[in-house]
N, C-alpha and C. Protein backbone atom coordinates (compact mmCIF):
# COMPACT_ATOMS: atom_id res chain seq x y z
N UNK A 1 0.84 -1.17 0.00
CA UNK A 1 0.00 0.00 0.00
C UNK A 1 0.89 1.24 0.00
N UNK A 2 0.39 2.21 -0.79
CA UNK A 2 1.37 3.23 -0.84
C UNK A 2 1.16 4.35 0.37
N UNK A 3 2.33 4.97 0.54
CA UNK A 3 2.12 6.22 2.04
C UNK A 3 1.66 7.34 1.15
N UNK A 4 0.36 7.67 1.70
CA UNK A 4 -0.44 8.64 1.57
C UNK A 4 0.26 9.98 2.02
N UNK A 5 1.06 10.04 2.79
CA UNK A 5 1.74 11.00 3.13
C UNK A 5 3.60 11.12 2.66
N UNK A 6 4.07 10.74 1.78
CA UNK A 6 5.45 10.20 1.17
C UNK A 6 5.74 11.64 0.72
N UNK A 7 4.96 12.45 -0.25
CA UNK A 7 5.10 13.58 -0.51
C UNK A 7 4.95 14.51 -0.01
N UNK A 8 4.22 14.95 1.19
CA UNK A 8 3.51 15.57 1.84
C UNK A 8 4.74 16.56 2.56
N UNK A 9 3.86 17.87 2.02
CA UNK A 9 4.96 18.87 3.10
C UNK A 9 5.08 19.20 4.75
N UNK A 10 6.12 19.16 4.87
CA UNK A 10 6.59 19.19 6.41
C UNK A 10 6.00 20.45 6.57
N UNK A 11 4.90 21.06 7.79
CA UNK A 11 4.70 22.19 7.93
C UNK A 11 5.73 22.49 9.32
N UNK A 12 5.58 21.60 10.30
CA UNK A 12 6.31 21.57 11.76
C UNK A 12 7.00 20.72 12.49
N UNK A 13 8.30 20.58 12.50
CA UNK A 13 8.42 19.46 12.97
C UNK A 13 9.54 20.02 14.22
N UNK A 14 9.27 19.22 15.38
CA UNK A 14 10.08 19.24 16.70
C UNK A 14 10.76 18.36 17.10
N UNK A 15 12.15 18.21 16.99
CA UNK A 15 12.38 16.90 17.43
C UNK A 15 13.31 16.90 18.62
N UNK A 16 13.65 15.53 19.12
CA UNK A 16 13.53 15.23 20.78
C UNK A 16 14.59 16.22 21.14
N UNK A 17 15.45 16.36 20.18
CA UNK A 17 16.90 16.95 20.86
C UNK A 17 16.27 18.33 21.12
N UNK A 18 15.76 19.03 20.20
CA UNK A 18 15.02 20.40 20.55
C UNK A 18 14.00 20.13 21.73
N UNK A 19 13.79 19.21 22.20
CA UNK A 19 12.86 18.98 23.65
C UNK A 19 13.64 19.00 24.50
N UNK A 20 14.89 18.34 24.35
CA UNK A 20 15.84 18.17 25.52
C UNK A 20 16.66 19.71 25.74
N UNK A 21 16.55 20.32 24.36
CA UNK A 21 17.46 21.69 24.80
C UNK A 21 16.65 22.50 25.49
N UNK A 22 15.33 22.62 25.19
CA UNK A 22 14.39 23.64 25.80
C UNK A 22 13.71 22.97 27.42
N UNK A 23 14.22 21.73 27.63
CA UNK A 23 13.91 21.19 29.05
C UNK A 23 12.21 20.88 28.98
N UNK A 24 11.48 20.61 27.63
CA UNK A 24 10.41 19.73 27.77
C UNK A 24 10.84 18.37 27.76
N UNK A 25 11.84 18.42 27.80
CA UNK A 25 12.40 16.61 28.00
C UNK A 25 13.58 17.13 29.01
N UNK A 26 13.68 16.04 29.72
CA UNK A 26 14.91 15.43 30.80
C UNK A 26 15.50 14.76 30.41
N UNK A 27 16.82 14.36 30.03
CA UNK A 27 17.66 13.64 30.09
C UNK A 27 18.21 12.84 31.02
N UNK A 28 17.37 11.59 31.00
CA UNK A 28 18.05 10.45 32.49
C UNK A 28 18.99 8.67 31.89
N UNK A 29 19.64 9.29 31.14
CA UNK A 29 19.90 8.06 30.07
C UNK A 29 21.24 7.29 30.86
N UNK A 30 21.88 8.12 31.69
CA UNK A 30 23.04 7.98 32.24
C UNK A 30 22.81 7.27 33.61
N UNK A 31 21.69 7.37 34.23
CA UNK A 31 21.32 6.38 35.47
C UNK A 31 20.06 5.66 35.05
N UNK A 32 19.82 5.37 33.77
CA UNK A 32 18.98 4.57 33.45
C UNK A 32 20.14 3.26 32.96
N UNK A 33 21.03 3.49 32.37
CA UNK A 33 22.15 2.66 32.05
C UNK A 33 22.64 1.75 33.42
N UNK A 34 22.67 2.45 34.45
CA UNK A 34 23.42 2.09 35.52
C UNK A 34 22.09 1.00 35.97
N UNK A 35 21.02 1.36 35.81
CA UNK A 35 20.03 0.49 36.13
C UNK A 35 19.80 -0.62 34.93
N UNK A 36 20.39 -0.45 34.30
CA UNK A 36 20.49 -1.80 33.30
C UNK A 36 19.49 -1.82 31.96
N UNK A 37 18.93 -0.08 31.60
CA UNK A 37 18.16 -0.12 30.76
C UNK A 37 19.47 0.43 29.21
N UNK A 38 18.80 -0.06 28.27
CA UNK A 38 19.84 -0.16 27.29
C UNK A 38 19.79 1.13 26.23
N UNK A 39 18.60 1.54 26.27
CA UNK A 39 18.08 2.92 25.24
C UNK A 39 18.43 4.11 26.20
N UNK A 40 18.07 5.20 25.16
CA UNK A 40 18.16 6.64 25.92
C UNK A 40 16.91 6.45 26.63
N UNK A 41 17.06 7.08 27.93
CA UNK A 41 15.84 7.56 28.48
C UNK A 41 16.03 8.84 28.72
N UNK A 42 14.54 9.80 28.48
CA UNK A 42 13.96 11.07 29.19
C UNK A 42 12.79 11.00 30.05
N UNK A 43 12.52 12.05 30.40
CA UNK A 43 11.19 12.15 31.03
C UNK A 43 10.46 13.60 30.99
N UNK A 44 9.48 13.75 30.81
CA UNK A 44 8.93 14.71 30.67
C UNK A 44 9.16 15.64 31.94
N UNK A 45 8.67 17.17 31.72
CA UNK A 45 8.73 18.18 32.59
C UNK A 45 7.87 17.65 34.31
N UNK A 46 7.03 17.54 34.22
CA UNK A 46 5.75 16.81 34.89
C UNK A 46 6.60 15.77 35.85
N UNK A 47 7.33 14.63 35.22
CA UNK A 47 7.72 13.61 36.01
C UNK A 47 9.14 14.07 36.85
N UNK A 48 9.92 15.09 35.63
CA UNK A 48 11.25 15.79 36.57
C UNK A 48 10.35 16.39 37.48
N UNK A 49 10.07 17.20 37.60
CA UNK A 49 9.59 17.69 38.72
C UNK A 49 9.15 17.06 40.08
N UNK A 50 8.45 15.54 39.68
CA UNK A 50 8.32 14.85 40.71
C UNK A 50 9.28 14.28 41.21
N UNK A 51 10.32 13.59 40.30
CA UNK A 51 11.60 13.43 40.37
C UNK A 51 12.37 14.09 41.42
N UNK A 52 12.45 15.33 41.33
CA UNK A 52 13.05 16.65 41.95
C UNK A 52 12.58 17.44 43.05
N UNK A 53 11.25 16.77 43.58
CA UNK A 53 10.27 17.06 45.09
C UNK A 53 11.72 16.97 45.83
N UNK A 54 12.44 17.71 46.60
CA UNK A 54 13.23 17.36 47.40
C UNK A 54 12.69 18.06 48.59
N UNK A 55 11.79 18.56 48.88
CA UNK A 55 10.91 19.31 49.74
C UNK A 55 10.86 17.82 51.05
N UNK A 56 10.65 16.92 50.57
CA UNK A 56 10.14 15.72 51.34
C UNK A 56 11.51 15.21 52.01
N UNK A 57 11.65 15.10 53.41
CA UNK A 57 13.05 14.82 53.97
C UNK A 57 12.93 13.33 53.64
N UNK A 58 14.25 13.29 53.27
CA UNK A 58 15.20 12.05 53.26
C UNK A 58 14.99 11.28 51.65
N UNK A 59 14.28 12.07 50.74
CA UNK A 59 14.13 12.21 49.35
C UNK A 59 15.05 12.87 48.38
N UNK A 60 15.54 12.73 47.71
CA UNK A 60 16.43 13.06 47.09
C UNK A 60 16.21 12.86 45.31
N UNK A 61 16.77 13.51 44.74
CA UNK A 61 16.27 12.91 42.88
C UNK A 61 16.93 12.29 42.86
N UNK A 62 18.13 11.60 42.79
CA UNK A 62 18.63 10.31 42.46
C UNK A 62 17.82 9.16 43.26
N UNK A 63 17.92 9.28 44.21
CA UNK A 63 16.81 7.99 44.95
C UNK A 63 15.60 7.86 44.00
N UNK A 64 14.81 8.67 43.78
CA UNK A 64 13.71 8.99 43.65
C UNK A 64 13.95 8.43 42.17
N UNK A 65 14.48 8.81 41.32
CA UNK A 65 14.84 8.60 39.89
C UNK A 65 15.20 7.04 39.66
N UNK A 66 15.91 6.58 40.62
CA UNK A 66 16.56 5.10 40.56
C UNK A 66 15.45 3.99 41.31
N UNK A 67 14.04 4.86 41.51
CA UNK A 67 12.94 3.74 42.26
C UNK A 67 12.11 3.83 40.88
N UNK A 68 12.13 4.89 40.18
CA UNK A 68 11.10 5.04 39.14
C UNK A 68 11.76 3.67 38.01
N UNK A 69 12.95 3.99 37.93
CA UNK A 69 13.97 3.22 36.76
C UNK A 69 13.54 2.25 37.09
N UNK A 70 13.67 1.55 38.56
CA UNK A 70 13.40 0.40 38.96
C UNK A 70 11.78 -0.03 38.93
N UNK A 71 10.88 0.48 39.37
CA UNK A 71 9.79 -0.07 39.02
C UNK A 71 9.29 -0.29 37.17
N UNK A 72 9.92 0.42 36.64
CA UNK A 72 9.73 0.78 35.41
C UNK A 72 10.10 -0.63 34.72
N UNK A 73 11.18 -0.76 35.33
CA UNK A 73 12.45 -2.35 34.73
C UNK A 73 11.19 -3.47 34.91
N UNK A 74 11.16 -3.41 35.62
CA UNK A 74 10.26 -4.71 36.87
C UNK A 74 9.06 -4.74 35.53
N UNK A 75 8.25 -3.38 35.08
CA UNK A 75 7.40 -3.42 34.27
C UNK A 75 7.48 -3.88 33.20
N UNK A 76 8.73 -3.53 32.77
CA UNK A 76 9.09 -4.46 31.36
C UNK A 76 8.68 -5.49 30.67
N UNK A 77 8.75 -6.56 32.25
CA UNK A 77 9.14 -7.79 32.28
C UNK A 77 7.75 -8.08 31.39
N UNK A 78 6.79 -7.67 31.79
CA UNK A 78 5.48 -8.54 31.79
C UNK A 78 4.19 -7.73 30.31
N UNK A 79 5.61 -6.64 29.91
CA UNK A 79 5.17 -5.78 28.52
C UNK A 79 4.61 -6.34 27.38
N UNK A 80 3.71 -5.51 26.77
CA UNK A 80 3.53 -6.62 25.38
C UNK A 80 3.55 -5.54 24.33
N UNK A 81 3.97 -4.49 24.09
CA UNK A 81 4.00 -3.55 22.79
C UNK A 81 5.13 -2.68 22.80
N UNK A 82 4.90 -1.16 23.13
CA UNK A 82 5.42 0.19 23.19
C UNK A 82 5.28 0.82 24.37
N UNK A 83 4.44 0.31 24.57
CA UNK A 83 3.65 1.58 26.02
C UNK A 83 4.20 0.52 27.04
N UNK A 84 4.03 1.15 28.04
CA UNK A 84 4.40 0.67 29.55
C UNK A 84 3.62 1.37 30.50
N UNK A 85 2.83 1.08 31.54
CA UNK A 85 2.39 1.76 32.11
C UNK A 85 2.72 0.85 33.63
N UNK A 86 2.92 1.78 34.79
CA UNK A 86 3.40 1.73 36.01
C UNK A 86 3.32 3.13 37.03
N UNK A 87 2.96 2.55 38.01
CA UNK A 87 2.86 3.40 39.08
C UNK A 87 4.36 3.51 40.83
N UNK A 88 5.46 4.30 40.39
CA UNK A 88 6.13 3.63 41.08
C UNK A 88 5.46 4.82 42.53
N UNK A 89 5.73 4.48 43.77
CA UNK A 89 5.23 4.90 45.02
C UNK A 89 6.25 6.41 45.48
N UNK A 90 5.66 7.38 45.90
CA UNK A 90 6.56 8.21 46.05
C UNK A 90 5.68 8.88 47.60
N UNK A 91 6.62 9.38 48.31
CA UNK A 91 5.94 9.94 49.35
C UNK A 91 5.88 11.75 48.75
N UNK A 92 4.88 11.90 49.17
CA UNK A 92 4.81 13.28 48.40
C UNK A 92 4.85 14.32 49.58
N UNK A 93 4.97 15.88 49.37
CA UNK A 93 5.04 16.71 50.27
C UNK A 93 3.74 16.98 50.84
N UNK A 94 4.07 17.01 52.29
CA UNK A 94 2.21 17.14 53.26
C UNK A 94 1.49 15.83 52.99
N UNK A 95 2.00 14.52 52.51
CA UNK A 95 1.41 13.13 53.04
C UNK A 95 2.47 12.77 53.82
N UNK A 96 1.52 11.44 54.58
CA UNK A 96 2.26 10.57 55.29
C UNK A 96 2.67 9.49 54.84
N UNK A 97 2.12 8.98 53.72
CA UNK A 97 2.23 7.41 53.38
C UNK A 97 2.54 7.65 51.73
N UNK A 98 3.75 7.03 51.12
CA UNK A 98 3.74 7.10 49.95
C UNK A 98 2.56 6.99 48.85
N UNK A 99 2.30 7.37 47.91
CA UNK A 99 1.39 6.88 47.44
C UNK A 99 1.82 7.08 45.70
N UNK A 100 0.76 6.12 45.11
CA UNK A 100 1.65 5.62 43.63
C UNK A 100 1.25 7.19 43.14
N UNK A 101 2.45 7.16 41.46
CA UNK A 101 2.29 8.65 41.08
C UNK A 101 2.15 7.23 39.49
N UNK A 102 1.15 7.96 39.14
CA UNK A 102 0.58 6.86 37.45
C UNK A 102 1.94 7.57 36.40
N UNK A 103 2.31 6.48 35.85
CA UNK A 103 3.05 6.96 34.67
C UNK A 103 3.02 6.12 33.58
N UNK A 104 3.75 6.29 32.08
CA UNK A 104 3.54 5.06 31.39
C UNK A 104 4.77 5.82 30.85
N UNK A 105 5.35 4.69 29.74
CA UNK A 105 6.33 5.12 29.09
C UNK A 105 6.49 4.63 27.43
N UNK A 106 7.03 5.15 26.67
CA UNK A 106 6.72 4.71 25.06
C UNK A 106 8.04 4.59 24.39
N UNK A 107 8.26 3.50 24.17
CA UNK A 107 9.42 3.24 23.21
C UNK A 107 9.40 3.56 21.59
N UNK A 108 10.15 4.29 20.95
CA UNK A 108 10.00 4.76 19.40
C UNK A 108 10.76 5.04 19.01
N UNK A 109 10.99 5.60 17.57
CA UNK A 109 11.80 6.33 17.49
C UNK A 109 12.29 7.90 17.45
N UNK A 110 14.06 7.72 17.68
CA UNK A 110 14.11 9.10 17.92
C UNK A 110 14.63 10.05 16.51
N UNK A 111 15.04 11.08 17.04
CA UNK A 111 15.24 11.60 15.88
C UNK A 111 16.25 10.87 14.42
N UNK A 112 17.09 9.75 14.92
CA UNK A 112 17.77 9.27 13.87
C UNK A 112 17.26 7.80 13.47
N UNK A 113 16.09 7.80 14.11
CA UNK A 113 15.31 6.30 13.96
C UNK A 113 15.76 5.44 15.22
N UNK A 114 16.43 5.66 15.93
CA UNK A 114 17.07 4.64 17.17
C UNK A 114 16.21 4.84 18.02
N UNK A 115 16.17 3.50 18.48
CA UNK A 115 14.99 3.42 19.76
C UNK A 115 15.26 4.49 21.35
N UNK A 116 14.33 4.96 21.35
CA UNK A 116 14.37 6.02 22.49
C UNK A 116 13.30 5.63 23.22
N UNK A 117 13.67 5.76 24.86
CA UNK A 117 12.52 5.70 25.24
C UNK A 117 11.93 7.35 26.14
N UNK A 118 10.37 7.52 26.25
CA UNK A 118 9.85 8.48 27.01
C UNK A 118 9.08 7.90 28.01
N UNK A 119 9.46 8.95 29.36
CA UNK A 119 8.43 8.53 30.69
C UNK A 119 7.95 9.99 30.79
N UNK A 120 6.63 9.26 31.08
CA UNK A 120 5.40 9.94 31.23
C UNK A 120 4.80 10.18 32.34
N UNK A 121 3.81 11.17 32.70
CA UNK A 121 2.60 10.92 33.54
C UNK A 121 1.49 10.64 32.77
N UNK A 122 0.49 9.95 33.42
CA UNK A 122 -0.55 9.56 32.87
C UNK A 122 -0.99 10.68 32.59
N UNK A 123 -1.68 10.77 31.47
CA UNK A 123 -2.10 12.29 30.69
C UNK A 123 -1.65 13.19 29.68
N UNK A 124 -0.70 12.75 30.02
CA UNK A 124 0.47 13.79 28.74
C UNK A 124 1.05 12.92 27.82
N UNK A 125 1.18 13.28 26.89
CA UNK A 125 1.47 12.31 25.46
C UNK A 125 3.08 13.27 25.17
């Protein structure tokens, strides 16, 4: 079947590295490695930020970043497409008891066709 769109003019196009320069993407590819994931990882503005709650004593973004990696891994296991969806537990500022923060994540490609992956919050594409 032929692509209906093969010719078609580019009106806009954004790509990841221009997300990562303007900080709508995070760059976490370097302790996602250490956690044993093999692609680039980012994460959206939304999830750094939760990432980066350091408001909450004895929280820190690397902790915090290396529980997400880790529940994320764990999710893998039991994946069947692109998407991933997981809730890893975070104690948030003014609770007492951790509670899950929804996220999912999408494997694709990136700007040179190489598999990249994105983490999400539930809601934001």
């Amino acid at each position: 079947m032929d692509n209906p769109f093969e010719d078609a003019e580019i009106i806009f196009k954004y790509s990841r590295k221009q997300a990562l320069e303007d900080g709508v993407l995070a760059d976490i590819s370097e302790m996602a490695k250490e956690a044993g994931i093999k692609y680039p990882v980012a994460v959206t503005e939304g999830v750094f930020q939760i990432l980066n709650d350091t408001q909450v004593p004895g929280q820190d973004f690397k902790g915090r970043t290396w529980d997400m990696l880790m529940i994320f891994r764990m999710s893998t296991k039991s994946a069947g497409g692109d998407e991933i969806h997981f809730a890893p537990l975070f104690l948030m500022e003014g609770k007492k008891k951790p509670e899950p923060v929804r996220m999912w994540a999408k494997c694709g490609p990136g700007d040179d066709m190489e598999p990249v992956i994105t983490i999400m919050l539930e809601g934001e594409d």
